[in-house]
Protein backbone atom coordinates (compact mmCIF):
# COMPACT_ATOMS: atom_id res chain seq x y z
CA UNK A 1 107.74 95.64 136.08
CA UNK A 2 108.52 98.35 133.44
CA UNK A 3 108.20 102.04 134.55
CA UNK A 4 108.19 102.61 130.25
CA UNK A 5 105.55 105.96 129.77
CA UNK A 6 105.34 106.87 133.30
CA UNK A 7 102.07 108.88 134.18
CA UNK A 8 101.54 110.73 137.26
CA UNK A 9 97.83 112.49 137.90
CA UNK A 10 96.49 113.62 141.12
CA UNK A 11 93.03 114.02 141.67
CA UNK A 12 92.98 116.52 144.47
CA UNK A 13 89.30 116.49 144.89
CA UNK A 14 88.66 113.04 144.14
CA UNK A 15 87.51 110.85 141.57
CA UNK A 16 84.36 108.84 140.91
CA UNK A 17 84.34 106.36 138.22
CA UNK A 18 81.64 103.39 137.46
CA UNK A 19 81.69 99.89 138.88
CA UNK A 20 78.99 96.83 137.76
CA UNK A 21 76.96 96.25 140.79
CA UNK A 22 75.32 92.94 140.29
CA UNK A 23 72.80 93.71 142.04
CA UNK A 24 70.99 96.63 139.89
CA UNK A 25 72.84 94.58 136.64
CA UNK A 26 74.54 97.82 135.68
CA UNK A 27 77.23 100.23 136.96
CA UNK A 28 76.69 102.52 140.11
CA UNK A 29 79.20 105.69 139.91
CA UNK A 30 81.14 105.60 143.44
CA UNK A 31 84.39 107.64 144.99
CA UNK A 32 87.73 106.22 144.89
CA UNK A 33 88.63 105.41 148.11
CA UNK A 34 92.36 103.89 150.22
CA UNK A 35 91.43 100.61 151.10
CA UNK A 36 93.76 101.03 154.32
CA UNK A 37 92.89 104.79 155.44
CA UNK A 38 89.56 105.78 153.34
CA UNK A 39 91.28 108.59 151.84
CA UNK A 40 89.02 109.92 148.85
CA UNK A 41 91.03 112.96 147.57
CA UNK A 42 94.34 113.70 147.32
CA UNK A 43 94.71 110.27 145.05
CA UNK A 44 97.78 109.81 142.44
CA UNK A 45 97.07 107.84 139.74
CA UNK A 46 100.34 106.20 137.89
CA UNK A 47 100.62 104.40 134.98
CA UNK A 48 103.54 102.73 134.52
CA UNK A 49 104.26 100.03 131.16
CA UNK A 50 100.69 98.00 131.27
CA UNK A 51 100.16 98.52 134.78
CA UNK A 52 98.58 101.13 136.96
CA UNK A 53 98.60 101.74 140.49
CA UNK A 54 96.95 104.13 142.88
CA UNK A 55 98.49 106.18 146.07
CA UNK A 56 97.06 108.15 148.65
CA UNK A 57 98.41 110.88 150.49
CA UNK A 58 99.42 108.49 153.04
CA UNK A 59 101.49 106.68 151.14
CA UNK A 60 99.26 103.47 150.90
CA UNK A 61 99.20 102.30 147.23
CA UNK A 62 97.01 99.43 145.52
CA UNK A 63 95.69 98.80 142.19
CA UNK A 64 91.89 98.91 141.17
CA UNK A 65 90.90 96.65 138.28
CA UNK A 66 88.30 99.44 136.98
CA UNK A 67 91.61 102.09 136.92
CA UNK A 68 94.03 100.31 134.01
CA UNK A 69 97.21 102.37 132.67
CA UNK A 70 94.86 103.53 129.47
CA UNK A 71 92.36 105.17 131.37
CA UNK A 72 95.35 107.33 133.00
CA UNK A 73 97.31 108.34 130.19
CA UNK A 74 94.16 109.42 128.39
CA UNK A 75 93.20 111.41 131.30
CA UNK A 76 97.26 113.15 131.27
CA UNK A 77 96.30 113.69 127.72
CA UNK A 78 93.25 115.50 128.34
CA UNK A 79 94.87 117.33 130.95
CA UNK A 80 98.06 118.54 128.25
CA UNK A 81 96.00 119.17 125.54
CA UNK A 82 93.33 121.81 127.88
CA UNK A 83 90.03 119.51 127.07
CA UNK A 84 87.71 118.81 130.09
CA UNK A 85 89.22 115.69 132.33
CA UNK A 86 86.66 112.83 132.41
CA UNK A 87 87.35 109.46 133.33
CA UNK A 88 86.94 107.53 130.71
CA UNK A 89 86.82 103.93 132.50
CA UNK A 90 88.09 100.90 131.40
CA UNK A 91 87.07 101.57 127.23
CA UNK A 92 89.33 103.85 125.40
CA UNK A 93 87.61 107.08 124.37
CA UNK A 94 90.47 109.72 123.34
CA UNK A 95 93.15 109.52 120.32
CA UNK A 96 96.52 109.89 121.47
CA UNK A 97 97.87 109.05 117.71
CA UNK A 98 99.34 112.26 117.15
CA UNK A 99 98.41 114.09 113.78
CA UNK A 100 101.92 114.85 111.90
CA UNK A 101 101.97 118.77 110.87
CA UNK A 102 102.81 118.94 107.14
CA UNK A 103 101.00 118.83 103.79
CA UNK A 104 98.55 116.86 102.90
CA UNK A 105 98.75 116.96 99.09
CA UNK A 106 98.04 113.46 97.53
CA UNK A 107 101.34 112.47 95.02
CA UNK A 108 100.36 112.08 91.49
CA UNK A 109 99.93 109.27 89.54
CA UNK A 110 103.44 108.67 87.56
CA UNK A 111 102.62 108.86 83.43
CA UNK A 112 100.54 106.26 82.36
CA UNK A 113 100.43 104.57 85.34
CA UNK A 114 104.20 103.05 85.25
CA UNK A 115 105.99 102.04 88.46
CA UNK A 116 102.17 101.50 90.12
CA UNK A 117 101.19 98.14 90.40
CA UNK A 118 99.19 95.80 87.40
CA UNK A 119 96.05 95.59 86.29
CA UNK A 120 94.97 92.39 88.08
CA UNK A 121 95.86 94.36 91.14
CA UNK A 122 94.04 97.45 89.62
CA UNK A 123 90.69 95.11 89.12
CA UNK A 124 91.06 93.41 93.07
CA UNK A 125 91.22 97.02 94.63
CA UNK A 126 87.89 98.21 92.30
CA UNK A 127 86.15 94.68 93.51
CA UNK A 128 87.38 95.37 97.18
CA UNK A 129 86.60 99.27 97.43
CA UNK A 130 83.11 97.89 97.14
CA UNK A 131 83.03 95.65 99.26
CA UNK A 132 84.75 97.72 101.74
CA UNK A 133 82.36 100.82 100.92
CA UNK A 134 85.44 103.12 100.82
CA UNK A 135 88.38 102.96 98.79
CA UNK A 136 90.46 100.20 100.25
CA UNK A 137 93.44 102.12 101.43
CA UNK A 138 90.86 104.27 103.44
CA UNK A 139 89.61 101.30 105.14
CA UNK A 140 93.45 100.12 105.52
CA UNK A 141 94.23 103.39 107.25
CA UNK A 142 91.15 103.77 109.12
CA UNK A 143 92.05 100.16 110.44
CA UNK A 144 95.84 100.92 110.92
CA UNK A 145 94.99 103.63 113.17
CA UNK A 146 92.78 102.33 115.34
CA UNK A 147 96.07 99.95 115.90
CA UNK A 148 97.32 102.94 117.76
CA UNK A 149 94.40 103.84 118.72
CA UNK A 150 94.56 101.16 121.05
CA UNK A 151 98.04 100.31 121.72
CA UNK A 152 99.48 104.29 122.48
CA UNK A 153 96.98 104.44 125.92
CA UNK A 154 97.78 101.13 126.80
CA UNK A 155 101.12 100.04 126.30
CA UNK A 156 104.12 101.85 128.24
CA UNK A 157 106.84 101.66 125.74
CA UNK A 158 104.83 102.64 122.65
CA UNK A 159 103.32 105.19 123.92
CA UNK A 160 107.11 106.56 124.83
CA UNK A 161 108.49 105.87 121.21
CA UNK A 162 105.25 107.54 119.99
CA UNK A 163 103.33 110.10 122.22
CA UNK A 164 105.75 113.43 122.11
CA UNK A 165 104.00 115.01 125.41
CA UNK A 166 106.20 111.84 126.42
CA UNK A 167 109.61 112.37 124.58
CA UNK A 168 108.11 109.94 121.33
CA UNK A 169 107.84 110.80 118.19
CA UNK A 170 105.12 111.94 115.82
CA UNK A 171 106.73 111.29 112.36
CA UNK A 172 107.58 107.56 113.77
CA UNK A 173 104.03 107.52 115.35
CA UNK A 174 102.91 108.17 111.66
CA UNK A 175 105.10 106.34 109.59
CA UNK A 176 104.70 103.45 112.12
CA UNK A 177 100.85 103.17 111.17
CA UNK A 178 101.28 104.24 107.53
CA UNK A 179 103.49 101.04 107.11
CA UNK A 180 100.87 99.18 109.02
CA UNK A 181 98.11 100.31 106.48
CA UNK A 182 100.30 99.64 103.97
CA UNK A 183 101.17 95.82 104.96
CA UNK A 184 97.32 95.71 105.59
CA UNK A 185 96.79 97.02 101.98
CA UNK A 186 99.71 94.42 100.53
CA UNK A 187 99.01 91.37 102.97
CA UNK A 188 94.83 91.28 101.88
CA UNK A 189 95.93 91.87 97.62
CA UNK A 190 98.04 88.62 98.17
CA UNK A 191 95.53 86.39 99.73
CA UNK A 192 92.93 87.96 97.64
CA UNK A 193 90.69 89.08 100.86
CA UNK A 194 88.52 92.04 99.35
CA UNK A 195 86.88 93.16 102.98
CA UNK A 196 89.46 94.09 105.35
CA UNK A 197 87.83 93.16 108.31
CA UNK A 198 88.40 89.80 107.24
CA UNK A 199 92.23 90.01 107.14
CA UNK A 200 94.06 88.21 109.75
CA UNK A 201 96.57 90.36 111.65
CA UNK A 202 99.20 87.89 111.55
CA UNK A 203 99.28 88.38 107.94
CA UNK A 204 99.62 91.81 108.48
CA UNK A 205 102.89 91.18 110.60
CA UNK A 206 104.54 88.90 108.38
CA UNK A 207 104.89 91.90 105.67
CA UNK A 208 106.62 93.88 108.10
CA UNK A 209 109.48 91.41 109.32
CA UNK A 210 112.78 92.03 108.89
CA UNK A 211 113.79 90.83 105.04
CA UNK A 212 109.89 91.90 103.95
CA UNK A 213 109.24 94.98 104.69
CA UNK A 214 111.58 96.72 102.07
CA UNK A 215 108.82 95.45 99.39
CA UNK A 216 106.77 97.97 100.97
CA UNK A 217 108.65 100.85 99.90
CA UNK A 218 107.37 100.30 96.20
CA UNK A 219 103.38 100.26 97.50
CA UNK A 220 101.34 102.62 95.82
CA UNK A 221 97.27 101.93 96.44
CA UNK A 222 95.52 104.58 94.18
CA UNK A 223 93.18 106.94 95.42
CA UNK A 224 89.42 107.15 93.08
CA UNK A 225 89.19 110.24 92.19
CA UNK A 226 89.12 112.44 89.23
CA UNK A 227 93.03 113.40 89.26
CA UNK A 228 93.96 109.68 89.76
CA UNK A 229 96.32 110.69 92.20
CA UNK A 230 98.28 108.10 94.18
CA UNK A 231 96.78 107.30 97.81
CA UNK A 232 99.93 108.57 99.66
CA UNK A 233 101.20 112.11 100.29
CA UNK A 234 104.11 113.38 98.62
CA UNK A 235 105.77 113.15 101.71
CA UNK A 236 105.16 110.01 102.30
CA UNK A 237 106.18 108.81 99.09
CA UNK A 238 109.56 110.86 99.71
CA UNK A 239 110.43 109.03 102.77
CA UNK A 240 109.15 105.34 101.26
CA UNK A 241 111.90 106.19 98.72
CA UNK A 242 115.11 107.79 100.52
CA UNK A 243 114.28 106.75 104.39
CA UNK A 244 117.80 105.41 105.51
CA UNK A 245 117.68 101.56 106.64
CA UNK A 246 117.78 102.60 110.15
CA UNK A 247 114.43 104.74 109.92
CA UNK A 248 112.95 101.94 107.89
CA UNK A 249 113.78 98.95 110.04
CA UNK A 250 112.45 101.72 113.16
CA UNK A 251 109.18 102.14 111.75
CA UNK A 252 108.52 98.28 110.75
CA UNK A 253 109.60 97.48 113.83
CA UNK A 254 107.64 99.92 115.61
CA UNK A 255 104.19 98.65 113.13
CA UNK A 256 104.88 95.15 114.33
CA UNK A 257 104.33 95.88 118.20
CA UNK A 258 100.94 97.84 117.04
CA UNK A 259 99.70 94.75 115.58
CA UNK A 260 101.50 92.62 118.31
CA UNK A 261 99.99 93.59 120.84
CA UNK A 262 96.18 94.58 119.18
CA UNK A 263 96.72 90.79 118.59
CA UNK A 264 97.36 89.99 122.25
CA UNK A 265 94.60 91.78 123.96
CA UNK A 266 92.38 90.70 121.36
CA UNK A 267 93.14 87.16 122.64
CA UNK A 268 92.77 88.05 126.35
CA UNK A 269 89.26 89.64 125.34
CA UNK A 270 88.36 86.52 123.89
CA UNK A 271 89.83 83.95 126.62
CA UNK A 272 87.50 85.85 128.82
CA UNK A 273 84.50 85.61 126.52
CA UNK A 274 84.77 82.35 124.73
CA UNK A 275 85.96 80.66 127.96
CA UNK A 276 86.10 76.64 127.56
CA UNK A 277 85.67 77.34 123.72
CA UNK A 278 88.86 79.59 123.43
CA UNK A 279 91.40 78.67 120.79
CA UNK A 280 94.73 80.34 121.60
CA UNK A 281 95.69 79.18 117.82
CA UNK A 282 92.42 81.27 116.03
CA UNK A 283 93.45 84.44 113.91
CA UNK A 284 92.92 87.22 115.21
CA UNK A 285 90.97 89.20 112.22
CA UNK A 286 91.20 92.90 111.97
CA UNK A 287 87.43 92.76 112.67
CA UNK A 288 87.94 92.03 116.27
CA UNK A 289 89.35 95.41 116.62
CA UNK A 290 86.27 97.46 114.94
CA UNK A 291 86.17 100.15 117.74
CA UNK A 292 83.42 102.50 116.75
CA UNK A 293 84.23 104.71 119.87
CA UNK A 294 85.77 107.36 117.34
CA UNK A 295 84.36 108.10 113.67
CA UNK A 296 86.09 106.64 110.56
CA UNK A 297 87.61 109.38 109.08
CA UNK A 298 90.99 109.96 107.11
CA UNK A 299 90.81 113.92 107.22
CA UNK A 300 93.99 113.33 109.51
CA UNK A 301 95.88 111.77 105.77
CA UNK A 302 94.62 113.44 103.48
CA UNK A 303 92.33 116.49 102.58
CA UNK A 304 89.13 115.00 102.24
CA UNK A 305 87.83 111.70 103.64
């Protein structure tokens, strides 16, 4: 197994967390306890790749299916960042997507509109802001995020290219989801899907493979508003335009394993609830990630939502 993101976290007075109890048809809050000695403080919890395992001050260790690697590294991230620890169980409650510290001024609109896209494209993202009830790169980097979202507390190696409390790093943690918004943005104008919670993922990845995902560079949703600005910061638009290929091909490859593996827990979700009726050949749609745990908002991009 991969030690990738290592997490270490002692609870020196113990820790109770939640477990369903048939019996009552809900959850009944209980210590954590050594299965071998009893122990109920003194516990380190370790995350470690996708796995997590527990150890007492004995030395016993064992894993508890309530206790996965997310729940850990959200707690270390409480922890760093000086917020109250809570155990958030086995649903992910805290952001780790780290929030890039430069400007967020919006790049304007080159004169009339040349090097943007056309006016068929122009007409699709009027007819798919409404459907999307925001204007559809919002909903494309609302949706892109919650790709790390998930994927940062869960996955070992990400969250070491991408977490910086953990040696990763923020601008790749950014650029890594703003190439994933913009493959979202791209991938649903070329099949024509207006509501992007109808867009299938794998169409999402195919944009950023090797040999595609230089066409992104030239993306350029625009943002509605009175200036006509572009949808992407001037720095962004600065690094879609003189990145070197090694940052590029970093970044795509780095989007690709957020929608890789959204894509592969979204089909061990549904093995578990579709049972005999699971298809492991169904799209996964971006739907099937809708996480309302944290509010939409792209106040994190840009200035205003």
């Amino acid at each position: 197994m991969t030690e990738a993101g290592e997490v270490r976290l002692t609870a020196e007075c113990g820790l109770v967390i939640g477990r369903y109890t048939p019996e009552v048809a809900g959850e009944l809050e209980e210590p954590v306890s050594c299965p071998s000695c009893g122990a109920t403080t003194g516990i380190t919890l370790i995350a470690f790749g996708r796995d997590a395992r527990l150890l007492c001050g004995e030395g016993h260790e064992w894993a508890d299916d309530h206790i996965p690697a997310s729940a850990v590294r959200q707690m270390m991230h409480l922890v760093t960042t000086g917020q109250p620890v809570v155990f958030p169980g086995v649903h992910l409650q805290v952001m780790l997507q780290p929030v890039l510290d430069e400007p967020h001024t919006l790049a304007k609109m080159p004169p009339d509109g040349e090097g943007t896209q056309s006016s068929e494209q122009d007409w699709w993202e009027i007819r798919a802001g409404v459907a999307n009830h925001v204007p559809v790169f919002t909903e494309c980097l609302n949706q892109a995020r919650k790709l790390a979202f998930r994927a940062l507390p869960g996955d070992g190696d990400l969250y070491a290219r991408l977490y910086p409390s953990a040696g990763g790093s923020a601008l790749d943690a950014h650029m890594s989801v703003l190439l994933a918004a913009l493959a979202m943005y791209q991938a649903s104008y070329l099949t024509r899907v207006e509501r992007i919670r109808e867009l299938p993922l794998a169409d999402v990845a195919a944009l950023l493979r090797p040999g595609r995902s230089a066409a992104l560079r030239k993306v350029r949703p625009l943002a509605v508003d009175p200036d006509q600005h572009v949808h992407l910061r001037v720095t962004d638009i600065d690094r879609l335009e003189t990145s070197s290929p090694d940052d590029w091909d970093r970044w795509a490859r780095t989007a690709t394993d957020l929608v890789a593996y959204n894509i592969e827990i979204a089909h061990r979700w549904l093995k578990v609830l579709q049972q005999d009726r699971y298809d492991p050949d169904q799209d996964i749609r971006v739907f099937r990630l809708d996480d309302r745990v944290f509010e939409d908002d792209t106040t994190w991009y840009a200035t205003v939502r």
